[in-house]
C-alpha atoms as a PDB file:
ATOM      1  CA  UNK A   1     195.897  47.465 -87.407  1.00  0.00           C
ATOM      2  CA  UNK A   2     192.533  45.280 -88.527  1.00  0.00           C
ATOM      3  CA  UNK A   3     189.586  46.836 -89.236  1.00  0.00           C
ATOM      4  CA  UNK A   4     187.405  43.340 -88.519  1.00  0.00           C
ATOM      5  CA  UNK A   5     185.562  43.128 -85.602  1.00  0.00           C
ATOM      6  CA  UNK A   6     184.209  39.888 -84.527  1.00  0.00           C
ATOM      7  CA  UNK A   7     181.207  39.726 -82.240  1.00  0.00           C
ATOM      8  CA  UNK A   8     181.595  38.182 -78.817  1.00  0.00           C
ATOM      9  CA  UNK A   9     179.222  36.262 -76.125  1.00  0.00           C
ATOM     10  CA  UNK A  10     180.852  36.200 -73.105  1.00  0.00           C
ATOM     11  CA  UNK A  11     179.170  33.522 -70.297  1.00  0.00           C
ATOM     12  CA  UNK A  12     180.425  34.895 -66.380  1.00  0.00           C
ATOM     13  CA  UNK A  13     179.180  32.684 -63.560  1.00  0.00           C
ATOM     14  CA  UNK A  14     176.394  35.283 -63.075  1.00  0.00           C
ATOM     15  CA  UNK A  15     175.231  37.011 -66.120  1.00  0.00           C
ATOM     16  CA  UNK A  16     175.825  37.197 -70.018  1.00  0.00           C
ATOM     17  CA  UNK A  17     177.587  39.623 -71.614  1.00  0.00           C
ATOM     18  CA  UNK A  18     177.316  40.871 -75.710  1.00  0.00           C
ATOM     19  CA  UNK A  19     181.136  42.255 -76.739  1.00  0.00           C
ATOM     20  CA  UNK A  20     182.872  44.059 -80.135  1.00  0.00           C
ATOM     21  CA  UNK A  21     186.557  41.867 -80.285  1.00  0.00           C
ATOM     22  CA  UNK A  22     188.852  44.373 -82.497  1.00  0.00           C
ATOM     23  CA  UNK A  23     192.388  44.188 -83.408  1.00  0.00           C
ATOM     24  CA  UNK A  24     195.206  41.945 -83.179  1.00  0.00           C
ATOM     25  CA  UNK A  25     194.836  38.422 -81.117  1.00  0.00           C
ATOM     26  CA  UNK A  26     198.287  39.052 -79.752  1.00  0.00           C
ATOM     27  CA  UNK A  27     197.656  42.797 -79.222  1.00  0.00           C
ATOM     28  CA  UNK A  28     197.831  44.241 -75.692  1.00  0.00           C
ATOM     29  CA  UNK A  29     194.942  43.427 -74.083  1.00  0.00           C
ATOM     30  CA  UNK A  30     192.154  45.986 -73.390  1.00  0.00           C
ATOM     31  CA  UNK A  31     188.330  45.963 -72.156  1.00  0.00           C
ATOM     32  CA  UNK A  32     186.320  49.215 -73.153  1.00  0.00           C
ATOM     33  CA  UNK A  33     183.713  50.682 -71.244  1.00  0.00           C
ATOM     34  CA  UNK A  34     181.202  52.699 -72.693  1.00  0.00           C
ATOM     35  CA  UNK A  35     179.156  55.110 -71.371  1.00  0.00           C
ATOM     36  CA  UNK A  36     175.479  54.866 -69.424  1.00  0.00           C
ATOM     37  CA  UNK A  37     172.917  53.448 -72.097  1.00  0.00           C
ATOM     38  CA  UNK A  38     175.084  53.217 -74.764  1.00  0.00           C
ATOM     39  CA  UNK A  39     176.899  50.084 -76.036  1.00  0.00           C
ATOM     40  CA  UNK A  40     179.665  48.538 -77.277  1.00  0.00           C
ATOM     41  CA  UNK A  41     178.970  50.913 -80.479  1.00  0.00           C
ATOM     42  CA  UNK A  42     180.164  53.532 -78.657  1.00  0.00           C
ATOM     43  CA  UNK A  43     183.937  52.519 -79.834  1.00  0.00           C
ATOM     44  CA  UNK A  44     182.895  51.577 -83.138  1.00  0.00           C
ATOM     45  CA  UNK A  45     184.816  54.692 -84.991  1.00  0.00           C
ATOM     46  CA  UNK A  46     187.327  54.816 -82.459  1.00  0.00           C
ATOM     47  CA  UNK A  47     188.471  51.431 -81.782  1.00  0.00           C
ATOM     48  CA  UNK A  48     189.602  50.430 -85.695  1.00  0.00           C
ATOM     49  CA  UNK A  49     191.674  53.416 -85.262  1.00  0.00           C
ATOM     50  CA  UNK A  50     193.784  52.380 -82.273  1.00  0.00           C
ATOM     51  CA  UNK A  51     196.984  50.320 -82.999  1.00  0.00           C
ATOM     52  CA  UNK A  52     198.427  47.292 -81.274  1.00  0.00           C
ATOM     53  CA  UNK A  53     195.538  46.714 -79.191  1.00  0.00           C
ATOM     54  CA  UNK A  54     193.018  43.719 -78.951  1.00  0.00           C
ATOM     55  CA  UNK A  55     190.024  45.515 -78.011  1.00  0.00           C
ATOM     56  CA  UNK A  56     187.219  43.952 -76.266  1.00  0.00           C
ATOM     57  CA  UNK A  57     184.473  46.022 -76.241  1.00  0.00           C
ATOM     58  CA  UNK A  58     181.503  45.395 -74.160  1.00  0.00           C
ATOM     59  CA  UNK A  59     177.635  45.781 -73.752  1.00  0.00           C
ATOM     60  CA  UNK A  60     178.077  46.076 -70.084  1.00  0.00           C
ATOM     61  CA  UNK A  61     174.959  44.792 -68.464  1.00  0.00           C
ATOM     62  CA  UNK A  62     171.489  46.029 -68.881  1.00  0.00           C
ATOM     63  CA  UNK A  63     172.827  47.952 -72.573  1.00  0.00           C
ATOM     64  CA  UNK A  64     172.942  46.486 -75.610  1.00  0.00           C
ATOM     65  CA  UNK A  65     173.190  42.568 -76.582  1.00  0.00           C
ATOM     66  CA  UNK A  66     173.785  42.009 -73.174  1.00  0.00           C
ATOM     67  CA  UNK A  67     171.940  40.357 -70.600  1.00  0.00           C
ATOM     68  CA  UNK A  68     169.712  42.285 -67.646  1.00  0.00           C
ATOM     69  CA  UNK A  69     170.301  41.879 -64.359  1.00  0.00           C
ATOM     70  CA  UNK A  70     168.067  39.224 -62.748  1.00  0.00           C
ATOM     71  CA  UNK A  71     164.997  40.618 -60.698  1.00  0.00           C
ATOM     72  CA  UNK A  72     166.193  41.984 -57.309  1.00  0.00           C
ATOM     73  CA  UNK A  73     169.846  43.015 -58.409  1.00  0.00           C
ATOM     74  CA  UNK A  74     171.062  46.288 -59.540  1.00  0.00           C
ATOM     75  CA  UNK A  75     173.392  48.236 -61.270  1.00  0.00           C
ATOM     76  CA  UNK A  76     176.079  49.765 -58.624  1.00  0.00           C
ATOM     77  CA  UNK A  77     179.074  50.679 -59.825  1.00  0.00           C
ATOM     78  CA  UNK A  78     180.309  47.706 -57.629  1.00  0.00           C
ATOM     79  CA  UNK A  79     178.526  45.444 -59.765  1.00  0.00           C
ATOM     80  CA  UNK A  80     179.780  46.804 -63.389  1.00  0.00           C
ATOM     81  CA  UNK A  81     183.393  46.335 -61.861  1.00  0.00           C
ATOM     82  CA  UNK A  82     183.003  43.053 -60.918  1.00  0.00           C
ATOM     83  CA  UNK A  83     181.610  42.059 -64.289  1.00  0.00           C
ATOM     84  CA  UNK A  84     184.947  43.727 -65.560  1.00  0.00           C
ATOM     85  CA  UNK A  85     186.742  41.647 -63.722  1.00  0.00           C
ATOM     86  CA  UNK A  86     184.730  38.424 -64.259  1.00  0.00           C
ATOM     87  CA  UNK A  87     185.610  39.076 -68.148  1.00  0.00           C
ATOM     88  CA  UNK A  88     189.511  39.632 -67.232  1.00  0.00           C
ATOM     89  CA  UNK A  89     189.040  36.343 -65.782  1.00  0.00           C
ATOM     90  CA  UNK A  90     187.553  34.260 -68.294  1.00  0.00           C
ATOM     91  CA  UNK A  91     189.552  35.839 -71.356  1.00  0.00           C
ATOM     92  CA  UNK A  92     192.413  34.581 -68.489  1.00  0.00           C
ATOM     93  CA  UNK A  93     193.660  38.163 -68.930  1.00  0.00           C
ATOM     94  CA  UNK A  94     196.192  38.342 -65.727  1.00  0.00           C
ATOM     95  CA  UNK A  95     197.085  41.925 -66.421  1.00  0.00           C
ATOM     96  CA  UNK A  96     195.187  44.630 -69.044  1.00  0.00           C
ATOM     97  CA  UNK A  97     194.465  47.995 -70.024  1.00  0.00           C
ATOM     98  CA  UNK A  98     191.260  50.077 -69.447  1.00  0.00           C
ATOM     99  CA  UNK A  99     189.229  52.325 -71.942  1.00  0.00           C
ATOM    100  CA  UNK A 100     186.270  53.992 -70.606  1.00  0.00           C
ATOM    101  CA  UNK A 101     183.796  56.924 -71.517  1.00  0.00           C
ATOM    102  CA  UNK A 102     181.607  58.687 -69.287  1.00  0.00           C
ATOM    103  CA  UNK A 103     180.086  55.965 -66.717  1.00  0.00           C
ATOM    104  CA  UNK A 104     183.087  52.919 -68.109  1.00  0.00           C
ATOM    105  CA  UNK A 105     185.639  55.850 -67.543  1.00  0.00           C
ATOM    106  CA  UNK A 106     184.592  55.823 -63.882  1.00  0.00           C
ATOM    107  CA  UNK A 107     184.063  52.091 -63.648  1.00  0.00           C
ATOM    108  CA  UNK A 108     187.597  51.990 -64.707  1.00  0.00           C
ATOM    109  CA  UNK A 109     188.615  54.275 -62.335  1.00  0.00           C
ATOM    110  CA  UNK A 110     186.947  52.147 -59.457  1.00  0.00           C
ATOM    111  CA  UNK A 111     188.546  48.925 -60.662  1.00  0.00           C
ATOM    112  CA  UNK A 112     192.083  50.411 -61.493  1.00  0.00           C
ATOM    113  CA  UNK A 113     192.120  51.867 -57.623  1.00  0.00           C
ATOM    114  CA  UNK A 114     190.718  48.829 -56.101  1.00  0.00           C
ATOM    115  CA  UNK A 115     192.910  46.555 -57.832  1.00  0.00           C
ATOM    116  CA  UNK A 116     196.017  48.312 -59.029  1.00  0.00           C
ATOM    117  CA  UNK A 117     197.975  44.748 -59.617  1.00  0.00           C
ATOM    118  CA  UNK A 118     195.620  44.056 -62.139  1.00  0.00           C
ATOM    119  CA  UNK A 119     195.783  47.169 -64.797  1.00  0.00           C
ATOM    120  CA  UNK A 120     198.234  48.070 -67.341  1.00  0.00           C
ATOM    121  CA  UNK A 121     196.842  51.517 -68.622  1.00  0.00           C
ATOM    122  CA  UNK A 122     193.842  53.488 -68.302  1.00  0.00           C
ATOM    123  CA  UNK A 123     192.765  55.888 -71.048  1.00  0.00           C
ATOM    124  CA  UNK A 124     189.606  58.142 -69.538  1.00  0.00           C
ATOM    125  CA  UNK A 125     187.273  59.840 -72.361  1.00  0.00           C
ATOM    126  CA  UNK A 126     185.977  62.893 -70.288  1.00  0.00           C
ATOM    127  CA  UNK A 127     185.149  61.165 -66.841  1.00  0.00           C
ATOM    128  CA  UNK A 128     186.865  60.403 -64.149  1.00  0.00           C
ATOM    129  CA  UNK A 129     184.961  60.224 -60.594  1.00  0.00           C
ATOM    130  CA  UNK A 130     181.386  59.124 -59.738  1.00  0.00           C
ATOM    131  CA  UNK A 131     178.693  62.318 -59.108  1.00  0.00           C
ATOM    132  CA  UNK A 132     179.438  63.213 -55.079  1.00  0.00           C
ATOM    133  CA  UNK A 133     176.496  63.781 -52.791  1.00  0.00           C
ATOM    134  CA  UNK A 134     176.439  66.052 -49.667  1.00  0.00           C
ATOM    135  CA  UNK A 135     175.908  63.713 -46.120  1.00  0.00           C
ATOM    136  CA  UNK A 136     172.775  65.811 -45.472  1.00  0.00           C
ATOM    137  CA  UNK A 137     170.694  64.750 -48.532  1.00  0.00           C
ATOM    138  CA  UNK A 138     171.363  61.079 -48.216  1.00  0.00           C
ATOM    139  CA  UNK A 139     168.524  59.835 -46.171  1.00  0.00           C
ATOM    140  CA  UNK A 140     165.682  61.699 -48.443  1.00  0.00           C
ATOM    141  CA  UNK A 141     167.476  60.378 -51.913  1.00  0.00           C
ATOM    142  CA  UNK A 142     167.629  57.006 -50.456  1.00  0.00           C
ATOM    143  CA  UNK A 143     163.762  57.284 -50.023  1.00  0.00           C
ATOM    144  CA  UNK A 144     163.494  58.563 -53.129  1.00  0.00           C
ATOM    145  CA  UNK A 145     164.950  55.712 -54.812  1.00  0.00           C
ATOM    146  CA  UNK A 146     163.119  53.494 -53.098  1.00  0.00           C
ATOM    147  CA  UNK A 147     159.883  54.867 -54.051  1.00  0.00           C
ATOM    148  CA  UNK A 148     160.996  55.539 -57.405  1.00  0.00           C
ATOM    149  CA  UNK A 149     162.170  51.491 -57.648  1.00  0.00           C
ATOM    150  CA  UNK A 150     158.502  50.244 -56.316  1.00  0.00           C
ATOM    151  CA  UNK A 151     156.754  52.486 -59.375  1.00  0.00           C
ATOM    152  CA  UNK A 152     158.707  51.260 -62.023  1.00  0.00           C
ATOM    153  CA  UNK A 153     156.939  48.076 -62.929  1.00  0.00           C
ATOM    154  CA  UNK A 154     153.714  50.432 -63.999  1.00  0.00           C
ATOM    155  CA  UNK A 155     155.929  52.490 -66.154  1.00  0.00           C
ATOM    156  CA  UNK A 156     155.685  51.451 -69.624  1.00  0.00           C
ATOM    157  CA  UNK A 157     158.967  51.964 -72.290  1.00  0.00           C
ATOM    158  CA  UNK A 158     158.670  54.512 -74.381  1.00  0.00           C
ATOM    159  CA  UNK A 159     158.132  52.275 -78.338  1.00  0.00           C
ATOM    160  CA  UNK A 160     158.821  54.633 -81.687  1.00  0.00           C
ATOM    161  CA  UNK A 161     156.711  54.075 -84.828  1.00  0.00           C
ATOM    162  CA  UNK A 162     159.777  53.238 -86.315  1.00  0.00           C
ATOM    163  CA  UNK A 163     163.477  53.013 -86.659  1.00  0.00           C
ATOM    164  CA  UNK A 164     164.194  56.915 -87.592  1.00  0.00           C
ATOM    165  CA  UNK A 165     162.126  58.328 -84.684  1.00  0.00           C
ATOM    166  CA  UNK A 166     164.133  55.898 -82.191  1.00  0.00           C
ATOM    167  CA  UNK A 167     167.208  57.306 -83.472  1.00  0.00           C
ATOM    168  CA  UNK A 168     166.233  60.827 -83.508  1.00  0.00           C
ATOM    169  CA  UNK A 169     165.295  60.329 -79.611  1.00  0.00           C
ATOM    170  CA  UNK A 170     168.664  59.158 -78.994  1.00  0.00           C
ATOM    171  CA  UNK A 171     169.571  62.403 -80.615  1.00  0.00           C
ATOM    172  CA  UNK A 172     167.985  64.373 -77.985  1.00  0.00           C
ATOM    173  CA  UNK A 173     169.087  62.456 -75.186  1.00  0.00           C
ATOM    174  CA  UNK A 174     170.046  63.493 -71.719  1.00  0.00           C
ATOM    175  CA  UNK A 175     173.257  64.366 -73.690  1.00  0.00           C
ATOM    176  CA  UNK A 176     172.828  64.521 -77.321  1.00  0.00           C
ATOM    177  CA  UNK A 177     174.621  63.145 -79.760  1.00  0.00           C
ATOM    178  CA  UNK A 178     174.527  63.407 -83.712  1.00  0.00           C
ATOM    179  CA  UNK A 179     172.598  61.439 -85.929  1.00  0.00           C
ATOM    180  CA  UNK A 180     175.683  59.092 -87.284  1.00  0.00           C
ATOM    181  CA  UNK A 181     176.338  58.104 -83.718  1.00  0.00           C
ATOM    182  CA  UNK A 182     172.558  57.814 -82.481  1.00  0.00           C
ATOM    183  CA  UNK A 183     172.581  55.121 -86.065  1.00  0.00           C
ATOM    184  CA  UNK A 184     175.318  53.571 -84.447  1.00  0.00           C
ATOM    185  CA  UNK A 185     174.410  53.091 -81.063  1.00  0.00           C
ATOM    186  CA  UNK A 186     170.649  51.931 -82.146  1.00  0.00           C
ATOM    187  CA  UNK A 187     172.244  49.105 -84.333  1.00  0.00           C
ATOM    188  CA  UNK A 188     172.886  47.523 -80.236  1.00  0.00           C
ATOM    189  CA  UNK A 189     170.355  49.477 -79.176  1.00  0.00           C
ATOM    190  CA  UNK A 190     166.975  49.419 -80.387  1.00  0.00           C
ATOM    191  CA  UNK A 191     164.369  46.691 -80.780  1.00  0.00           C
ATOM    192  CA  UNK A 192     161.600  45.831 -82.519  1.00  0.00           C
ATOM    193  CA  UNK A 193     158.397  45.246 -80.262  1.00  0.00           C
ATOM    194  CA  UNK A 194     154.542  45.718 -80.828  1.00  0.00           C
ATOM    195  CA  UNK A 195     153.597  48.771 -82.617  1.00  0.00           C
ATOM    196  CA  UNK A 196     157.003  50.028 -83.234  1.00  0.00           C
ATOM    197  CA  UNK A 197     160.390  50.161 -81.750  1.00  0.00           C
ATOM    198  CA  UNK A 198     161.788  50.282 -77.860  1.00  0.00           C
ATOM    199  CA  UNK A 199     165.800  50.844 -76.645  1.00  0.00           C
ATOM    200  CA  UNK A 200     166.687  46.847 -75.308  1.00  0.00           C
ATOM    201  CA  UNK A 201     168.103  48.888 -72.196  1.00  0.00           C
ATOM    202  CA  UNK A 202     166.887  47.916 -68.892  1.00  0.00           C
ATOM    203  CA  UNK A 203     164.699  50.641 -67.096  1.00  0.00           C
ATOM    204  CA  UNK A 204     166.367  49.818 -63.949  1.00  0.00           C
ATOM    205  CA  UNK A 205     169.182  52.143 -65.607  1.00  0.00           C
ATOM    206  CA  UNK A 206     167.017  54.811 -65.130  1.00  0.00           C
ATOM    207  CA  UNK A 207     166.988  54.705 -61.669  1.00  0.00           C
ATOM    208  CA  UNK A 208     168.481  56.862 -59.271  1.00  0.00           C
ATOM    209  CA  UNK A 209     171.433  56.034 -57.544  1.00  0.00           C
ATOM    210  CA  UNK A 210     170.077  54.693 -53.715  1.00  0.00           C
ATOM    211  CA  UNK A 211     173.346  55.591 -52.039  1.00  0.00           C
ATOM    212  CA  UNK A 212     176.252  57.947 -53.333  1.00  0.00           C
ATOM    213  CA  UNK A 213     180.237  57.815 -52.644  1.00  0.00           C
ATOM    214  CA  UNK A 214     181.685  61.090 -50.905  1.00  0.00           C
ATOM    215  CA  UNK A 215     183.949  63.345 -53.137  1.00  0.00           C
ATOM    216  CA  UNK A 216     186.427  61.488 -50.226  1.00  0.00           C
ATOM    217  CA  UNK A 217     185.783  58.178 -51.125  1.00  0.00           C
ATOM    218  CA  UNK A 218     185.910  59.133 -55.048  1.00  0.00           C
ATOM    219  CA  UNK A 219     189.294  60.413 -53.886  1.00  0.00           C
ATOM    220  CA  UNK A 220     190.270  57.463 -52.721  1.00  0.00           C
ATOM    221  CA  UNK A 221     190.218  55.254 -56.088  1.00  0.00           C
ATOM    222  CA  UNK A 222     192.078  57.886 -57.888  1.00  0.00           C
ATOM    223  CA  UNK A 223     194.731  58.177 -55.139  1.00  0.00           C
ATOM    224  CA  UNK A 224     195.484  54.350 -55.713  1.00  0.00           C
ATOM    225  CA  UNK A 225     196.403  53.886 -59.190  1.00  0.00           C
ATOM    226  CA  UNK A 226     199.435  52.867 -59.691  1.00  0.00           C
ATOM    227  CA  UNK A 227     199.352  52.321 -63.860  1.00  0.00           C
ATOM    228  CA  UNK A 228     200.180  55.052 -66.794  1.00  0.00           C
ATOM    229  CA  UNK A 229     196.725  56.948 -66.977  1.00  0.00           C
ATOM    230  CA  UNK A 230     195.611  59.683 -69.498  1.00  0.00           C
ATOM    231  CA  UNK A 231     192.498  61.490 -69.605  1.00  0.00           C
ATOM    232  CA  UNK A 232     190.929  63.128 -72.975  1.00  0.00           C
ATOM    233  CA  UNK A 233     188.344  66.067 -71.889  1.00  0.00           C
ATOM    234  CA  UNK A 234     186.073  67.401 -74.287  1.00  0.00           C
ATOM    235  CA  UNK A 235     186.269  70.972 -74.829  1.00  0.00           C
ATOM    236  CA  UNK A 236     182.172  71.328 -75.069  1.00  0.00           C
ATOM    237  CA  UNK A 237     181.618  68.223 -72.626  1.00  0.00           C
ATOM    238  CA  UNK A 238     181.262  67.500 -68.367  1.00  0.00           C
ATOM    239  CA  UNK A 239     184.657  68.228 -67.054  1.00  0.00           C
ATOM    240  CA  UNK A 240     185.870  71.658 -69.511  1.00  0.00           C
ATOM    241  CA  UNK A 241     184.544  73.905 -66.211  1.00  0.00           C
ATOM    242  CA  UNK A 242     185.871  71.748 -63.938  1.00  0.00           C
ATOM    243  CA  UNK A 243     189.530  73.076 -63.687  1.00  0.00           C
ATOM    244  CA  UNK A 244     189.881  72.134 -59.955  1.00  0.00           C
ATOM    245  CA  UNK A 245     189.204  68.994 -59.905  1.00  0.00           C
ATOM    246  CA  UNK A 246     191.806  68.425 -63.192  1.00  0.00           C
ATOM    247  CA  UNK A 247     194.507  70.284 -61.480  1.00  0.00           C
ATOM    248  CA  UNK A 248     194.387  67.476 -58.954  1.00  0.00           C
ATOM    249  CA  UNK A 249     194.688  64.794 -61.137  1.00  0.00           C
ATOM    250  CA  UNK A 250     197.826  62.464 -60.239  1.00  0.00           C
ATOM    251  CA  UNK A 251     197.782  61.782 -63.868  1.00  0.00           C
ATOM    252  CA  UNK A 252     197.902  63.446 -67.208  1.00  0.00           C
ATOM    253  CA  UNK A 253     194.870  64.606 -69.046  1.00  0.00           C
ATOM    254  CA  UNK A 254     194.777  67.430 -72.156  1.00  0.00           C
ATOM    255  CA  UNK A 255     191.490  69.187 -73.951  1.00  0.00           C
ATOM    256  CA  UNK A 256     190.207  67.861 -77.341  1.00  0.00           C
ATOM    257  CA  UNK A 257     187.408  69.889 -79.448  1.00  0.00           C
ATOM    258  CA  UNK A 258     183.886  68.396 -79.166  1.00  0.00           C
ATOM    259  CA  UNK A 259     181.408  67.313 -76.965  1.00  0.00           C
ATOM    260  CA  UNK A 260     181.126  64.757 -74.599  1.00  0.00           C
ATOM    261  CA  UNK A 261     180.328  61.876 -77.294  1.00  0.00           C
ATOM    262  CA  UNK A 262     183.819  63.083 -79.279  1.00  0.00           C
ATOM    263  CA  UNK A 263     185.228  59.682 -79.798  1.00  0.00           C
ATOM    264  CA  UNK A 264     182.293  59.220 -81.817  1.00  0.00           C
ATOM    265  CA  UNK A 265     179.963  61.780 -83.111  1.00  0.00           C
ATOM    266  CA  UNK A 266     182.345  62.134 -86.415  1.00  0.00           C
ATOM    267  CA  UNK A 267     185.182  60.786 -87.551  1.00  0.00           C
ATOM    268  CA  UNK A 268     187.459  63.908 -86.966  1.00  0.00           C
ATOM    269  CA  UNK A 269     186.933  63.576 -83.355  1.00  0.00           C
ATOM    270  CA  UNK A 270     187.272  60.337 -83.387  1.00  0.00           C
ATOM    271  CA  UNK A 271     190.642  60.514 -85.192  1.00  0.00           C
ATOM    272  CA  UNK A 272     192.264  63.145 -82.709  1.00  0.00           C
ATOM    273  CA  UNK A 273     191.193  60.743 -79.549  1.00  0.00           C
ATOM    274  CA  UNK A 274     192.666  57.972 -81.630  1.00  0.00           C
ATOM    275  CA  UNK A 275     195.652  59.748 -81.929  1.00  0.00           C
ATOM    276  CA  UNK A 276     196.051  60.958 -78.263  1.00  0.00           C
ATOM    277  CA  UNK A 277     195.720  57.418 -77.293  1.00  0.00           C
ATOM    278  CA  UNK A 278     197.909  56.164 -80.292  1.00  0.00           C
ATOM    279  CA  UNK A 279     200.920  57.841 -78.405  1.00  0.00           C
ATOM    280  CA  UNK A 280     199.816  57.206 -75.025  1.00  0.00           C
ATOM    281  CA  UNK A 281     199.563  53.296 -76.005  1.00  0.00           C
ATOM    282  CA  UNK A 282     202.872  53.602 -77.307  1.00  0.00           C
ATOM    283  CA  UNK A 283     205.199  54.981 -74.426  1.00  0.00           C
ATOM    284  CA  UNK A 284     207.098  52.861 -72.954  1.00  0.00           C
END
């Protein structure tokens, strides 16, 4: 196993990408997905750990090192997959695995079911399906978004006096994290600009979603995978209380203590995902 990591630029037909390379050139290929703005630091206890595996971890677009969209596009789930596959492509990666988190556990999800020829292995770090959204509501969110996409050019970033208080806000976050991992995901993350510090992430992110699959249509990704998939859930994270939809899993999953960040809020956590994956890596 190699602990080096070697820092990638990766130039698609349509966008650049920032990437973390670990392990082994001749290990079995895998792209990571981290979760929504975070970064390719996201694997950075996690990945070292995992053996056999060349590891190419990205800043999927609008996070990190990597580019923003250009004015006009967006950030659809559509979108994120095709950059996935766009980086199969030029790496001229036929066939290869999948490790996602959170939002990259469900873009990995999409991509394994759309194109099932094209993935090894999927390992899922407490996500699996896209949010659903009841047929009523979709008309008034759509407006919503809209509206919400017209306002954002008057909205200014939020800019910290200094490096500390951009990490502790990452701390709070929609879901917090601790303070070793907010460090970690600022190193990709944060910025200096006038008067302080700003997270590089695009505001676009923040956006909501215009339009919304059906729990159906989410159905219908999962249904299609055709590769060895495993699925770590987080004790304290989004899917513990959701024993229905785990029961109907066509693929195997098991419960790990920690929150949703696990993989890398310490390096105990990190070490028992490492594991989990270690053996799932290695069955034949």
């Amino acid at each position: 196993m190699s602990h080096e990591v070697e820092e990638l630029r990766l130039t698609l037909p349509h966008i650049e990408l920032a990437a973390h390379v670990f392990g082994p050139v001749d290990g079995r290929p895998v792209i990571a997905l981290h979760g929504w703005l975070d970064n390719a630091n996201s694997f950075a206890r996690l990945a070292p750990q995992l053996q056999g595996l060349r590891i190419v971890a990205l800043d999927m677009a609008g996070h990190g090192l990597s580019q923003h969209r250009p004015v006009g596009a967006g950030y659809a789930l559509y979108d994120y997959a095709h950059d996935v596959l766009q980086v199969a492509e030029q790496l001229g990666w036929q066939r290869f695995s999948l490790l996602g988190h959170s939002l990259g556990a469900i873009v990995s999800v999409v991509l394994a079911g759309a194109l099932p020829e094209r993935v090894e292995r999927l390992a899922l770090i407490d996500a699996v399906l896209p949010p659903g959204s009841p047929g009523p509501g979709t008309a008034e969110r759509f407006g919503q978004a809209l509206l919400e996409q017209v306002a954002l050019p008057g909205k200014r970033k939020s800019v910290y006096a200094d490096f500390e208080r951009g990490v502790e806000a990452r701390m709070k976050g929609m879901v917090a994290v601790s303070r070793d991992a907010a460090e970690l995901l600022a190193q990709r993350g944060l910025m200096p600009v006038p008067g302080g510090y700003s997270w590089r992430s695009d505001s676009r992110l923040t956006l909501p979603t215009p339009l919304r699959m059906s729990d159906e249509q989410g159905w219908s990704f999962v249904q299609r995978i055709a590769c060895p998939a495993h699925l770590v859930v987080a004790a304290d994270g989004m899917l513990a209380k959701h024993d229905g939809l785990l029961s109907q899993l066509p693929f195997s999953h098991e419960t790990l203590p920690g929150g949703h960040h696990l993989h890398l809020n310490d390096e105990e956590g990190a070490a028992l995902v490492a594991s989990c994956f270690n053996r799932f890596f290695a069955m034949p």
